[in-house]
Protein backbone atom coordinates (compact mmCIF):
# COMPACT_ATOMS: atom_id res chain seq x y z
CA UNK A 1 -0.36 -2.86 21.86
CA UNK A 2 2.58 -4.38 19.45
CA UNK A 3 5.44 -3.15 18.73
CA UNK A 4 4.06 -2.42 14.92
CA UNK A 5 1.09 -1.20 16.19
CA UNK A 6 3.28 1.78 19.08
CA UNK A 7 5.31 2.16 15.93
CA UNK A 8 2.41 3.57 13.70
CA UNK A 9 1.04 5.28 17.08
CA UNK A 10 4.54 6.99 16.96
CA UNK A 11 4.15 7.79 13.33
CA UNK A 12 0.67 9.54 13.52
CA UNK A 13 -0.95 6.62 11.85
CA UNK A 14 -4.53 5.07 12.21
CA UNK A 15 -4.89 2.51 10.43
CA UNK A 16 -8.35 2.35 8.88
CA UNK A 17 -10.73 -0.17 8.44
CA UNK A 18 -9.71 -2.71 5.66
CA UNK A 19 -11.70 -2.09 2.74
CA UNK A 20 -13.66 -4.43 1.04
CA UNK A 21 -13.13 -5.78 -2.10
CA UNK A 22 -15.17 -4.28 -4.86
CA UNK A 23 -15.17 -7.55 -7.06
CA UNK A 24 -14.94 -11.49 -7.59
CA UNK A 25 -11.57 -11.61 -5.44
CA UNK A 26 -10.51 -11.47 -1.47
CA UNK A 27 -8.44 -8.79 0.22
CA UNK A 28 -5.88 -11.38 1.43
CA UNK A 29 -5.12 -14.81 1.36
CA UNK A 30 -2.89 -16.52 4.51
CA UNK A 31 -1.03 -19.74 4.22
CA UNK A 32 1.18 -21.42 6.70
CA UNK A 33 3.61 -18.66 6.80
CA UNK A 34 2.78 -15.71 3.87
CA UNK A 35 0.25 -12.96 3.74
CA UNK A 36 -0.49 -12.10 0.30
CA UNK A 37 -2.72 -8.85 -0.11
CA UNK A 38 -4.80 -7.89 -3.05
CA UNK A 39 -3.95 -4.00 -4.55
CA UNK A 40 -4.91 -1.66 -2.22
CA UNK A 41 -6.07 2.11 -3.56
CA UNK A 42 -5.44 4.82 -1.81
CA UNK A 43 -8.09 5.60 0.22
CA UNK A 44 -8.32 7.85 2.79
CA UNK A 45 -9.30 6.86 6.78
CA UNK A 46 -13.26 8.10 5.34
CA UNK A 47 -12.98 5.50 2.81
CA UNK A 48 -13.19 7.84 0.05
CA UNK A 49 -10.35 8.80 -2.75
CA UNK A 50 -8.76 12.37 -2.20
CA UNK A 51 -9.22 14.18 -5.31
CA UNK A 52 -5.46 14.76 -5.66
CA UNK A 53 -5.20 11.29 -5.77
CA UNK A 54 -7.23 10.61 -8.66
CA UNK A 55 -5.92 11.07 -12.17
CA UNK A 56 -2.70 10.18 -14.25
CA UNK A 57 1.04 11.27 -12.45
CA UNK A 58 2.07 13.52 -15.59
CA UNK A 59 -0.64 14.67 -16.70
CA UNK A 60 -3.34 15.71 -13.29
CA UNK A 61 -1.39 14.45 -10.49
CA UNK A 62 1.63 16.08 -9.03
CA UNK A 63 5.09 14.26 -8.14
CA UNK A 64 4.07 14.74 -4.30
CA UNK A 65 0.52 13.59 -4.49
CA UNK A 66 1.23 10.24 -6.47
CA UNK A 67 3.61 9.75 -3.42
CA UNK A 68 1.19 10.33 -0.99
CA UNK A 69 -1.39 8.19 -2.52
CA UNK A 70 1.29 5.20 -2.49
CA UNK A 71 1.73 5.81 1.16
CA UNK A 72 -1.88 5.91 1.74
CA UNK A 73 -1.90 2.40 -0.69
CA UNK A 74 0.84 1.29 2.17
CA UNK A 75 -1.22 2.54 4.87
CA UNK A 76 -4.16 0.08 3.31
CA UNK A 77 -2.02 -2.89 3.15
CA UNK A 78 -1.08 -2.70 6.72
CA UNK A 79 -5.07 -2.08 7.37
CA UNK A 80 -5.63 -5.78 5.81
CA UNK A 81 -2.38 -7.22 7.07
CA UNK A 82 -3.99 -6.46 10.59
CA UNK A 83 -7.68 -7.77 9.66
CA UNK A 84 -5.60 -11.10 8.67
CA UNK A 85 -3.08 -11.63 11.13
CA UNK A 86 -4.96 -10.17 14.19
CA UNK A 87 -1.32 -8.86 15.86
CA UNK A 88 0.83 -7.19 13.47
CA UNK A 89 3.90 -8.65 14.96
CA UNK A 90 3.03 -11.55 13.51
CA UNK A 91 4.66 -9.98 10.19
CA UNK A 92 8.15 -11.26 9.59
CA UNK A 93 9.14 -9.03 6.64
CA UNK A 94 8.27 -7.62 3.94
CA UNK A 95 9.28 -9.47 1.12
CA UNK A 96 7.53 -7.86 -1.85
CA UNK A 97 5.23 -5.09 -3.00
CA UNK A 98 4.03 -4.31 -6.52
CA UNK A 99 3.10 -1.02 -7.48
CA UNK A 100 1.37 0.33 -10.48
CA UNK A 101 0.72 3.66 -11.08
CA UNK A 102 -1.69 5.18 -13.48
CA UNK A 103 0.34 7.42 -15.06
CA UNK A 104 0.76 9.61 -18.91
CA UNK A 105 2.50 7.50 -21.77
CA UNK A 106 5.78 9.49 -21.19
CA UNK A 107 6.02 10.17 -17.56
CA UNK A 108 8.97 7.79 -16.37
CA UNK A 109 9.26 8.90 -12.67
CA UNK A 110 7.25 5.74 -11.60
CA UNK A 111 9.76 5.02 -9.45
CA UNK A 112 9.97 7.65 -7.43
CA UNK A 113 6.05 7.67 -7.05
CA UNK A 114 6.35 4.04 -5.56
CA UNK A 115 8.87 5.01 -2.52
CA UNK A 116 5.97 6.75 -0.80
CA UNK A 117 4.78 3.30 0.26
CA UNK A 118 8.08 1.61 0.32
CA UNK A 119 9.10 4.24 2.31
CA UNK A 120 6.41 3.62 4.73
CA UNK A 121 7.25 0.20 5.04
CA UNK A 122 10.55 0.88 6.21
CA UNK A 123 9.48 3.60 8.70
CA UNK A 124 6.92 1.42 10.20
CA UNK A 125 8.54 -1.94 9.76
CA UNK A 126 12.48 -1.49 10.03
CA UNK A 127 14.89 -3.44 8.28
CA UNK A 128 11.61 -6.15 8.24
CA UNK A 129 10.68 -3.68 5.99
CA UNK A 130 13.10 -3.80 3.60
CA UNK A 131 11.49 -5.86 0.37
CA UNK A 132 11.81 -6.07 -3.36
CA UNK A 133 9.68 -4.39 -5.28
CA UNK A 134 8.04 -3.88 -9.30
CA UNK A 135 6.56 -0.54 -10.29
CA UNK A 136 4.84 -0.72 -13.74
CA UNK A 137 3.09 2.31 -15.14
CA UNK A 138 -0.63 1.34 -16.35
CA UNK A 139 -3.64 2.64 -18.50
CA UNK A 140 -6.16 3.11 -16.10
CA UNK A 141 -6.55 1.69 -11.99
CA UNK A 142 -10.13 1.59 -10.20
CA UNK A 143 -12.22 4.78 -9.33
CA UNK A 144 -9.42 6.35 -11.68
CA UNK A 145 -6.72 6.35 -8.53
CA UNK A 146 -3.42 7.33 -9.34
CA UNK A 147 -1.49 4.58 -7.21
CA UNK A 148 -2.73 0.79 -6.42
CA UNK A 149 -0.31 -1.51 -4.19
CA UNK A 150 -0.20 -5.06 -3.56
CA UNK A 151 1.67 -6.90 -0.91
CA UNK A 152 3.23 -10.30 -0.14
CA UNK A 153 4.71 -10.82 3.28
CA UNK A 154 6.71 -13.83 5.32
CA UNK A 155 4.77 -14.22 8.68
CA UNK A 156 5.03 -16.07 11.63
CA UNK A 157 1.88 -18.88 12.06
């Protein structure tokens, strides 16, 4: 086990299996030396989309669920970061991760929403971790999830 890997262990996380993607696109894509993952939802370890992560933040979905759901997004991303890379310590950092969260026309929190995966990077990945980030607020995401987050990191060949 990697250090990433005793780190999640720590933190109480499984990572699940890396979900497929539901259209004409691929989870990830490696080059020499970045991972860049598609926008992961925020399934749960079933596979399936907790009801209190379904819905708009501001209108059905509370503060503390939309931050959830971007952790379990995070949680995702780490799930295909693994499926590319094989060892997890192959990850250098973090560089990016793009959030967008489904969200009313005049909730502005967005955010706020988005730490619960940035957050998570931090906690699992240190100051590797640490990585900029855009948050818009959309429409509408898939299966009507209330967070979606995509990743780019630097890794080691």
């Amino acid at each position: 086990m990697g250090t990433i890997e005793a780190r999640l262990a720590e933190l109480g996380i499984t990572l699940p299996q890396a979900a497929a993607p539901v259209a004409n696109y691929v989870a990830y894509v490696l080059g020499r030396d970045t991972l860049v993952i598609s926008g992961q939802l925020a399934l749960g370890a079933d596979g399936k989309l907790d009801s209190a992560h379904r819905g708009k933040l501001g209108a059905d979905v509370s503060g503390d669920a939309g931050r959830a759901a971007a952790r379990n997004c995070a949680v995702n991303v780490l799930a295909q970061a693994k499926a590319a890379l094989g060892d997890l310590d192959r990850i250098e950092r973090c560089v990016r991760l793009g959030g967008f969260i489904n969200a009313a026309p005049d909730f502005t929190d967005l955010a706020l929403i988005m730490n619960g995966a940035s957050d998570l990077m931090v906690e699992v990945l240190g100051d590797k971790g640490r990585h900029a980030r855009s948050t818009v607020g959309v429409a509408s995401l898939p299966l009507g999830c209330a967070v979606e987050v995509e990743a780019l990191f630097s890794v080691r060949p």
